[in-house]
PDB file of N, CA and C in Angstrom:
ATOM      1  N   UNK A   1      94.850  73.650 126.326  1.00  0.00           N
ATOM      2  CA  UNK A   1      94.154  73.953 127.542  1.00  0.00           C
ATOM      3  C   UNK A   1      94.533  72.871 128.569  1.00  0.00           C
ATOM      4  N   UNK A   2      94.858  73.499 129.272  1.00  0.00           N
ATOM      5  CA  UNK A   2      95.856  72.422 130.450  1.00  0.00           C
ATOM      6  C   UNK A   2      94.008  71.553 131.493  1.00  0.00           C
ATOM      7  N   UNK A   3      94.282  70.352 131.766  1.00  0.00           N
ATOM      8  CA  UNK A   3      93.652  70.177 132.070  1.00  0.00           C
ATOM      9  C   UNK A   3      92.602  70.495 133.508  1.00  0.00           C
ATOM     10  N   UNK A   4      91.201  70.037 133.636  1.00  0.00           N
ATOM     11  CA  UNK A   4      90.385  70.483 134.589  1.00  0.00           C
ATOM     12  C   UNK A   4      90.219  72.481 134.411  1.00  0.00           C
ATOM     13  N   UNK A   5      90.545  72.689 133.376  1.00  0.00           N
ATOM     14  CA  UNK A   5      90.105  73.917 133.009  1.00  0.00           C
ATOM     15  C   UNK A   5      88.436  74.174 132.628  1.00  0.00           C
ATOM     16  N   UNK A   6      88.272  75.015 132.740  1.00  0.00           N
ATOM     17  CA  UNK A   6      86.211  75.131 131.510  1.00  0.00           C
ATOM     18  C   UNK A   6      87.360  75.746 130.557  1.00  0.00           C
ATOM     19  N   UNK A   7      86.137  74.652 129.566  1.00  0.00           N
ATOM     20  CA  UNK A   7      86.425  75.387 128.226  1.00  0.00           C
ATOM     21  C   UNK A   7      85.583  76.807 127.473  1.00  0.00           C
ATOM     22  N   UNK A   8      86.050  77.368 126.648  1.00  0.00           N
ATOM     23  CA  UNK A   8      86.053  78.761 126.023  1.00  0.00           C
ATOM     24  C   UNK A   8      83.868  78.153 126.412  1.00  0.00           C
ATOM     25  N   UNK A   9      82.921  79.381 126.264  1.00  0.00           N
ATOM     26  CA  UNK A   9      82.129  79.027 125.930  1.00  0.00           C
ATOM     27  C   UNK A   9      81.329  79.144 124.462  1.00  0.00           C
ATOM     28  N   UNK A  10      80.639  78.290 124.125  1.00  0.00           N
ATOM     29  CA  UNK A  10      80.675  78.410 122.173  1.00  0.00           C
ATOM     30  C   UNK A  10      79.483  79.620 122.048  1.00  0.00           C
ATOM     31  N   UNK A  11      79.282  79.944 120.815  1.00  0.00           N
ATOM     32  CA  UNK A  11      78.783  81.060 120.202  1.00  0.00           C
ATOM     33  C   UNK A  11      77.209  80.684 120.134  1.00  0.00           C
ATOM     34  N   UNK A  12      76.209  81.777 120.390  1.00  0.00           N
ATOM     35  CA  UNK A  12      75.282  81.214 120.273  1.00  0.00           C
ATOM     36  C   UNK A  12      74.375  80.919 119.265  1.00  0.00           C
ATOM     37  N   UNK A  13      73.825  80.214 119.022  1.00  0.00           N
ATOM     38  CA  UNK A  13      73.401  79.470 117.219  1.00  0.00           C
ATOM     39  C   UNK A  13      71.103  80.189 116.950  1.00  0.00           C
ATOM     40  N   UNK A  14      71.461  81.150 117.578  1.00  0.00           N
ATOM     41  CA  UNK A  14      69.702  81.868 116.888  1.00  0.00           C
ATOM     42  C   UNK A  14      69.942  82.163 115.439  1.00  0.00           C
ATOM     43  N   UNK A  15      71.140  82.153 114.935  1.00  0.00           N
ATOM     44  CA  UNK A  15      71.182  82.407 113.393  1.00  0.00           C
ATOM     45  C   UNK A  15      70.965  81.440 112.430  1.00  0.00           C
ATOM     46  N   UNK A  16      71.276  80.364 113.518  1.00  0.00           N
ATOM     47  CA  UNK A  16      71.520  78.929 112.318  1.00  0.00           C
ATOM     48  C   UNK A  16      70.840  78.207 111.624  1.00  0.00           C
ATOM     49  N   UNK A  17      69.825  78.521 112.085  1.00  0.00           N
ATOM     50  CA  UNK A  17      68.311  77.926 111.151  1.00  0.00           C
ATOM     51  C   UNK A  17      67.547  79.247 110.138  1.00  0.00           C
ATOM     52  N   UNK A  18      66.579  78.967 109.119  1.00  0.00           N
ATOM     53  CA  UNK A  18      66.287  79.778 108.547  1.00  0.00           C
ATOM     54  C   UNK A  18      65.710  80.672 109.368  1.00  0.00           C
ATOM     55  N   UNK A  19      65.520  82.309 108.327  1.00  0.00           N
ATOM     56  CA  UNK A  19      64.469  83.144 108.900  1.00  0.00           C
ATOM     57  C   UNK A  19      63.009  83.045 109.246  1.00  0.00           C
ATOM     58  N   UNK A  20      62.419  83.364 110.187  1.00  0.00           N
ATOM     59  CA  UNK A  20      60.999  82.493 110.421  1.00  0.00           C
ATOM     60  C   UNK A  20      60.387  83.850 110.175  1.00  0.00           C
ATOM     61  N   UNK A  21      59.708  84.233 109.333  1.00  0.00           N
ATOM     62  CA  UNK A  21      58.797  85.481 109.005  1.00  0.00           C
ATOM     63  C   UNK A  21      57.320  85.600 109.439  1.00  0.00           C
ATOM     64  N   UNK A  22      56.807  83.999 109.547  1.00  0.00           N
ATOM     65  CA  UNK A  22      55.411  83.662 109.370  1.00  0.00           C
ATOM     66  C   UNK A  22      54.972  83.097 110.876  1.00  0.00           C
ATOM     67  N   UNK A  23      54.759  83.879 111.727  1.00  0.00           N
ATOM     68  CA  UNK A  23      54.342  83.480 113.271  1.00  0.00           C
ATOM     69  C   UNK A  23      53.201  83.454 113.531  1.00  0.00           C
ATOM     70  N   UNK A  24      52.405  82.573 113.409  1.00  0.00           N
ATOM     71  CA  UNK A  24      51.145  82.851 113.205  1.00  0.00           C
ATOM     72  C   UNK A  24      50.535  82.672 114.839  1.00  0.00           C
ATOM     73  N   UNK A  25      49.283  83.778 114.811  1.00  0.00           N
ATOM     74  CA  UNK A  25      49.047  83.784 116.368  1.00  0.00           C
ATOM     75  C   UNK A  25      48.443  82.712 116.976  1.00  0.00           C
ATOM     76  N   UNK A  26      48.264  82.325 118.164  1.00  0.00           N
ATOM     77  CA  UNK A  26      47.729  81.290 118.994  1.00  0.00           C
ATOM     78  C   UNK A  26      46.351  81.469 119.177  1.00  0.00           C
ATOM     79  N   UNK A  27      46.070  80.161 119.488  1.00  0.00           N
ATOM     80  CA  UNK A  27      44.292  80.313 120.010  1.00  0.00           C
ATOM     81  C   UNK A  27      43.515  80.107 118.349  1.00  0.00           C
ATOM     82  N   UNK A  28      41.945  79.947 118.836  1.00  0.00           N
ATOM     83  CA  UNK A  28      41.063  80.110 117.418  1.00  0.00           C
ATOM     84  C   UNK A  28      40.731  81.092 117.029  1.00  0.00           C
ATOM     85  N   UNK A  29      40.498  81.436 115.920  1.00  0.00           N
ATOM     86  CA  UNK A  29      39.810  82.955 115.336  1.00  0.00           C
ATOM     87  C   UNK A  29      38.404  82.662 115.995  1.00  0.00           C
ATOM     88  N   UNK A  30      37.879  83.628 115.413  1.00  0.00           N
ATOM     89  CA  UNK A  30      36.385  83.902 115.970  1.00  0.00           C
ATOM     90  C   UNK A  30      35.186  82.940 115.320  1.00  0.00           C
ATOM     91  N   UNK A  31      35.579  83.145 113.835  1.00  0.00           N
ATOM     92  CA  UNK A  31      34.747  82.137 112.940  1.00  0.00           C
ATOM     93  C   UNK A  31      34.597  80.602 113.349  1.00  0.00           C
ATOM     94  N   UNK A  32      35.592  79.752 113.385  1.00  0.00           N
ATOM     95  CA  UNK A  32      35.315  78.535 113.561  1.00  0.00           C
ATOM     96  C   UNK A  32      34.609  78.300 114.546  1.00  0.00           C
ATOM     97  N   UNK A  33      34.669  78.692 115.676  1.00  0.00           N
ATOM     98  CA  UNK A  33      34.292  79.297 117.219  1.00  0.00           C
ATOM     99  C   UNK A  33      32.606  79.235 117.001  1.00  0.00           C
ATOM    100  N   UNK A  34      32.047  80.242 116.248  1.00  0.00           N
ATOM    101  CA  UNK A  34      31.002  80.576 116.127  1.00  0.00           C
ATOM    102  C   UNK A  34      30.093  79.204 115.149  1.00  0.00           C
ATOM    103  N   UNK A  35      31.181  78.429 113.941  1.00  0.00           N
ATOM    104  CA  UNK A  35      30.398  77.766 113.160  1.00  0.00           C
ATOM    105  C   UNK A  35      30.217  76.481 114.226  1.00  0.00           C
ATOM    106  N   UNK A  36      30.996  76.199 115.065  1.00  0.00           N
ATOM    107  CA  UNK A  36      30.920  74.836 115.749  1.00  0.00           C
ATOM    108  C   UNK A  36      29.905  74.817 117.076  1.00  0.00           C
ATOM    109  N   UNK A  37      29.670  76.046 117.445  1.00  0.00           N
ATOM    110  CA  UNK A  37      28.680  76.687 118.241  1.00  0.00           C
ATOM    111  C   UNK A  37      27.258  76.661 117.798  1.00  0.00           C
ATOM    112  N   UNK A  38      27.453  77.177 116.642  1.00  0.00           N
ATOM    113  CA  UNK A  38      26.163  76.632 116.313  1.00  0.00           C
ATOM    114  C   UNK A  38      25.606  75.307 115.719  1.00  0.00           C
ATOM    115  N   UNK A  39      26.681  74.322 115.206  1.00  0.00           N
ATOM    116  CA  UNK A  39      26.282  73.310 114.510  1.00  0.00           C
ATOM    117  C   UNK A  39      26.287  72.480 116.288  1.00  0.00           C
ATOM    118  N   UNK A  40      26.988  72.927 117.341  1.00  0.00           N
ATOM    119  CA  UNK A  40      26.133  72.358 118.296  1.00  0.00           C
ATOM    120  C   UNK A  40      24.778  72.256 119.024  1.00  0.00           C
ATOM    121  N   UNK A  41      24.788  73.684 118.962  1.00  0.00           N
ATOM    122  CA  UNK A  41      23.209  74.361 119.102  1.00  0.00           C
ATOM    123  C   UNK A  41      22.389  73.342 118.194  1.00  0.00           C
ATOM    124  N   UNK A  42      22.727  73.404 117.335  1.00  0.00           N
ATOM    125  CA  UNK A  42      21.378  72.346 116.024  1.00  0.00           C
ATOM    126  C   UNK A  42      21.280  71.173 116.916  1.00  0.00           C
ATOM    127  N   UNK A  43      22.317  70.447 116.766  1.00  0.00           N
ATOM    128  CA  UNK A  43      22.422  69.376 117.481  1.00  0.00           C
ATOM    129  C   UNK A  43      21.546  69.401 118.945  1.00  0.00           C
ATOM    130  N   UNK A  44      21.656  69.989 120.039  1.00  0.00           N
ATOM    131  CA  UNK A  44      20.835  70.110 120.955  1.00  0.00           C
ATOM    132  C   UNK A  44      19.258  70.372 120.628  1.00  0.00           C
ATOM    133  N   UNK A  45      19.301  71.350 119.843  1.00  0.00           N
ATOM    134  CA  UNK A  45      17.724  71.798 119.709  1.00  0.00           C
ATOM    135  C   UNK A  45      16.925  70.645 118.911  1.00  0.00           C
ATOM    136  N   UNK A  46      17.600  69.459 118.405  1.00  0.00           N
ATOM    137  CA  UNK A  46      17.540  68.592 117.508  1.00  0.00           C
ATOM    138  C   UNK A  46      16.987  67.203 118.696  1.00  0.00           C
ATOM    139  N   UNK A  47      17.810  67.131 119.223  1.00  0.00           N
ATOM    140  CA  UNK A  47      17.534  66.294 120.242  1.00  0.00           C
ATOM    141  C   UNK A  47      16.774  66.587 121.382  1.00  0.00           C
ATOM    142  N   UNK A  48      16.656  67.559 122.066  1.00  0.00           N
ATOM    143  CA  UNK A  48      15.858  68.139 122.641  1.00  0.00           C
ATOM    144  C   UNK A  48      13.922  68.041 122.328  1.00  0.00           C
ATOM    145  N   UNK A  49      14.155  68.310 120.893  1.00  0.00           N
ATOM    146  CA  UNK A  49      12.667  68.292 120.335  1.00  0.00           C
ATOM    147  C   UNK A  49      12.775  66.491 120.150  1.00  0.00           C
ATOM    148  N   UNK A  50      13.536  65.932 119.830  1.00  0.00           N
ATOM    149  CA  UNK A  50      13.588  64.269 120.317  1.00  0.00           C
ATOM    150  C   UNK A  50      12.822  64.040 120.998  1.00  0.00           C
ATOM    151  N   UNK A  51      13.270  64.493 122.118  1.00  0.00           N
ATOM    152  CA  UNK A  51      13.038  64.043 123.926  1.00  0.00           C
ATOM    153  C   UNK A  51      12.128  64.356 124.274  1.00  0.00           C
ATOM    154  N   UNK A  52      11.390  65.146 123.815  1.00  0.00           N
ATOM    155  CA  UNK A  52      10.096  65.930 124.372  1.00  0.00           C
ATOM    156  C   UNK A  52       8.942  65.186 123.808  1.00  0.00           C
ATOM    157  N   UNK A  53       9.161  64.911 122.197  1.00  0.00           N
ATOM    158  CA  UNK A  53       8.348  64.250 121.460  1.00  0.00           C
ATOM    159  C   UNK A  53       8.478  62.810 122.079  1.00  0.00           C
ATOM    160  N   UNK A  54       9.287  62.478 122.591  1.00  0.00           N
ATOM    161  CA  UNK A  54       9.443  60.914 122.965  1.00  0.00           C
ATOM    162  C   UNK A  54       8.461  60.526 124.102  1.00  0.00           C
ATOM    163  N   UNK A  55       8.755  61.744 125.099  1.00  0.00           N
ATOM    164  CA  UNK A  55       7.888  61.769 126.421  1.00  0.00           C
ATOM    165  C   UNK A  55       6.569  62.612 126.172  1.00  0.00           C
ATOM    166  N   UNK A  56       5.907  63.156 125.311  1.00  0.00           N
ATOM    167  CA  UNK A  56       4.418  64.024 125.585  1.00  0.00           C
ATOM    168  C   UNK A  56       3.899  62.876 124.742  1.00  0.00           C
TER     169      UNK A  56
END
């Protein structure tokens, strides 16, 4: 290839790593969502009855 030419362009490599079968979707499921929701809820209603008892 005589010079200041472009060279050929190379082949493209999506094959070259293994097959990926297992794509798992984004974001949280619903469950964890719901258990951390409520173990916050406790937490508030927990402290809440704290605060009330602290001040009456």
């Amino acid at each position: 290839m005589p010079p200041g030419e472009t060279p050929p362009a190379e082949g493209s490599t999506p094959d070259a790593g293994p097959l990926e079968t297992h794509n798992p979707t984004k974001g949280w499921s619903r469950t964890p969502v719901i258990l951390i929701g409520l173990v916050v809820a406790c937490f508030v209603v927990l402290f809440l009855g704290w605060l009330l008892e602290l001040l009456g």
